[in-house]
Protein backbone atom coordinates (compact mmCIF):
# COMPACT_ATOMS: atom_id res chain seq x y z
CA UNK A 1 119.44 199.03 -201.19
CA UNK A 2 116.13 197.18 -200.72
CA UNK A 3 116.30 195.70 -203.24
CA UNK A 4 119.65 194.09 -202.89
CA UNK A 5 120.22 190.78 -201.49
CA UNK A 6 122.84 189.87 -198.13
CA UNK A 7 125.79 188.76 -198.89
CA UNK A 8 126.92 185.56 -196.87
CA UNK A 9 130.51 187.32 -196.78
CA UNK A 10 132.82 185.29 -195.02
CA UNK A 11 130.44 182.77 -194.58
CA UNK A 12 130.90 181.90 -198.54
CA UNK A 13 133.28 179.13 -198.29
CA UNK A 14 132.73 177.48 -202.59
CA UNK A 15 136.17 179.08 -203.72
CA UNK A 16 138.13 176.55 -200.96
CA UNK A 17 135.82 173.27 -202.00
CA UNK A 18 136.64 174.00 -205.59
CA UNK A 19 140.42 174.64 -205.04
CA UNK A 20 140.28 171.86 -203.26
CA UNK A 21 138.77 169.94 -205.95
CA UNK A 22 141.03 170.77 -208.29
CA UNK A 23 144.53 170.09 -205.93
CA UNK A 24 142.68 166.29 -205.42
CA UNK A 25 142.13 165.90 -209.20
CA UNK A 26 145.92 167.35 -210.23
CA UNK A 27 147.47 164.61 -207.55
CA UNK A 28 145.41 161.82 -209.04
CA UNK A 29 146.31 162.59 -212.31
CA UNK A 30 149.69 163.04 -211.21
CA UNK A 31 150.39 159.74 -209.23
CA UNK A 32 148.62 157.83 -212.56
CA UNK A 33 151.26 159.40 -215.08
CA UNK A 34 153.87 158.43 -212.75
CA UNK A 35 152.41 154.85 -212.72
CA UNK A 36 152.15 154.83 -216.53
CA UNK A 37 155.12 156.50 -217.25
CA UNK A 38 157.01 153.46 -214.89
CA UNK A 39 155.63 150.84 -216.77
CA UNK A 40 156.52 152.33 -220.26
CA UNK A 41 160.20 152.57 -218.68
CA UNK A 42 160.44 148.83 -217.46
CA UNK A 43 158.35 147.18 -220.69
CA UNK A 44 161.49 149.11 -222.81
CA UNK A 45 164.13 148.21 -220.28
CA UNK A 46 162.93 144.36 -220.39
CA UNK A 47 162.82 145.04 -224.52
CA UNK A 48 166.48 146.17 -224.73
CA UNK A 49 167.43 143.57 -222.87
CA UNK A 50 165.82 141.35 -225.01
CA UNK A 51 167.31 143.30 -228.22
CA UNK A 52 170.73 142.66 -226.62
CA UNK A 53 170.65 139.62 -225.39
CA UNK A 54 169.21 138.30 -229.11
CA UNK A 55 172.19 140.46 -230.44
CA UNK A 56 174.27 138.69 -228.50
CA UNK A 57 172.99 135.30 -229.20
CA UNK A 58 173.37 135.96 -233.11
CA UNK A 59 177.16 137.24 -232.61
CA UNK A 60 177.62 133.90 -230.68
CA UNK A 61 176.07 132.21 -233.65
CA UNK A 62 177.86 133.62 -236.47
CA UNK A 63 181.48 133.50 -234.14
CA UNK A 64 180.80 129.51 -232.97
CA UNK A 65 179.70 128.96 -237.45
CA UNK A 66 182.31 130.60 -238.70
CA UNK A 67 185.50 127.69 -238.63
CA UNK A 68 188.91 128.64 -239.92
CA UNK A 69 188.05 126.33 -243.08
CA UNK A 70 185.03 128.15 -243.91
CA UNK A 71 186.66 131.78 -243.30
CA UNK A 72 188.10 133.36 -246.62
CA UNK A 73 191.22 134.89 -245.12
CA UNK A 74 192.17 137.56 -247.81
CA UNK A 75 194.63 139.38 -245.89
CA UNK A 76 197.93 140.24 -247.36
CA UNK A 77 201.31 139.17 -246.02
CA UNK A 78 202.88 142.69 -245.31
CA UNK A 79 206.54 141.65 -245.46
CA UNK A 80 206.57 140.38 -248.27
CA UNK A 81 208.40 136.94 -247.29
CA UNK A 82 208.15 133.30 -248.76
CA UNK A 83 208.13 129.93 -246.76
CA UNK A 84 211.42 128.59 -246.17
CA UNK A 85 212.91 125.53 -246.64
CA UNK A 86 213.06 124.67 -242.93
CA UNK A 87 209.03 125.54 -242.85
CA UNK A 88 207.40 123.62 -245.42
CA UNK A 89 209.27 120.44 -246.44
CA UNK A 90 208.77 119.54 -250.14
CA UNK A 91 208.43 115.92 -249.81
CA UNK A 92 206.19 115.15 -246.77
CA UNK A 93 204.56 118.62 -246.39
CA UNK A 94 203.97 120.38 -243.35
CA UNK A 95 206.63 119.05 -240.30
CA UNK A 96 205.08 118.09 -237.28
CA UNK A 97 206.61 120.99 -235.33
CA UNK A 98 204.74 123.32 -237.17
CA UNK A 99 201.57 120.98 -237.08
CA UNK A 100 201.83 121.56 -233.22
CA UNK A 101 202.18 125.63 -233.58
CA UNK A 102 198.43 125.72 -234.73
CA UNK A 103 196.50 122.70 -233.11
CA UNK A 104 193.45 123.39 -233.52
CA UNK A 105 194.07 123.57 -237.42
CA UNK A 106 194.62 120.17 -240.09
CA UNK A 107 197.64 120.13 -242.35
CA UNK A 108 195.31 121.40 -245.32
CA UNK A 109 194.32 124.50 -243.75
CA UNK A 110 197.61 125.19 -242.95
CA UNK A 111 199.12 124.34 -246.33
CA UNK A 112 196.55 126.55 -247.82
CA UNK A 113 197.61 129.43 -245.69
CA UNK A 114 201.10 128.92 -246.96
CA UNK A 115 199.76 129.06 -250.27
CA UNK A 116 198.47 132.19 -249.89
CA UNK A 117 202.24 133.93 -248.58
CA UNK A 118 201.57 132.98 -244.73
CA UNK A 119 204.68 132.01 -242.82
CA UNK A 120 204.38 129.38 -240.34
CA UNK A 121 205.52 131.86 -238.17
CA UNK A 122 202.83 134.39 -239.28
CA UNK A 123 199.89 131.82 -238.62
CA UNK A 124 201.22 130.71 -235.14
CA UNK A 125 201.08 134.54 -234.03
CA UNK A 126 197.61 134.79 -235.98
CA UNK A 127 196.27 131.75 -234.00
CA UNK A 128 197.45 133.01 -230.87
CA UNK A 129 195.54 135.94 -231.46
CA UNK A 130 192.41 134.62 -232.50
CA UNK A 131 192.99 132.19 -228.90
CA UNK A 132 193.09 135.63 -226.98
């Protein structure tokens, strides 16, 4: 017991500065992965934006390039119907009614339609359509 040193008991107060330490270090470390972690989320929110709104610029590009005379319309004519006499006229081709039914298209496109098995009546539903 001589031998033995005092304790400084409850005087001893290392265990509380290191805790405290350690709660100081764990917030700092906290608040700067919560810093990092926002900018990672915004820099890949800004980047699908970006991704979407290119998208969205090449849809409007291939849409606006893409004319009826450049289309290759290869869809069949599910009734099964011809033109009719009253819809194509032999001898000065496509009437002018039926001109006005699709006025965005020339009498070619039209007339190539028809060739296909379109009715006039088809293609004015088919350009309303593609209006909508």
């Amino acid at each position: 017991m001589d031998l033995a040193d005092a304790s400084t008991g409850e005087e001893d107060n290392s265990g509380t500065s290191t805790m405290l330490w350690v709660m100081l270090l764990a917030g700092v470390l906290a608040a700067g992965a919560f810093v990092i972690l926002k900018q990672l989320e915004s820099k890949a929110e800004s980047e699908k934006d970006l991704v979407s709104i290119e998208e969205q610029e090449r849809m409007l590009a291939e849409s606006s390039g893409d004319s009826p005379e450049e289309q290759s319309w290869d869809m069949p004519v599910l009734d099964g119907s011809g033109s009719s006499s009253e819809e194509v006229v032999e001898g000065s081709g496509i009437s002018p009614e039926d001109l006005a039914k699709c006025p965005g298209w020339d009498e070619a496109t039209i007339q190539s339609y028809l060739d296909q098995g379109w009715t006039i009546d088809q293609l004015a539903e088919y350009y309303a359509e593609q209006l909508e």
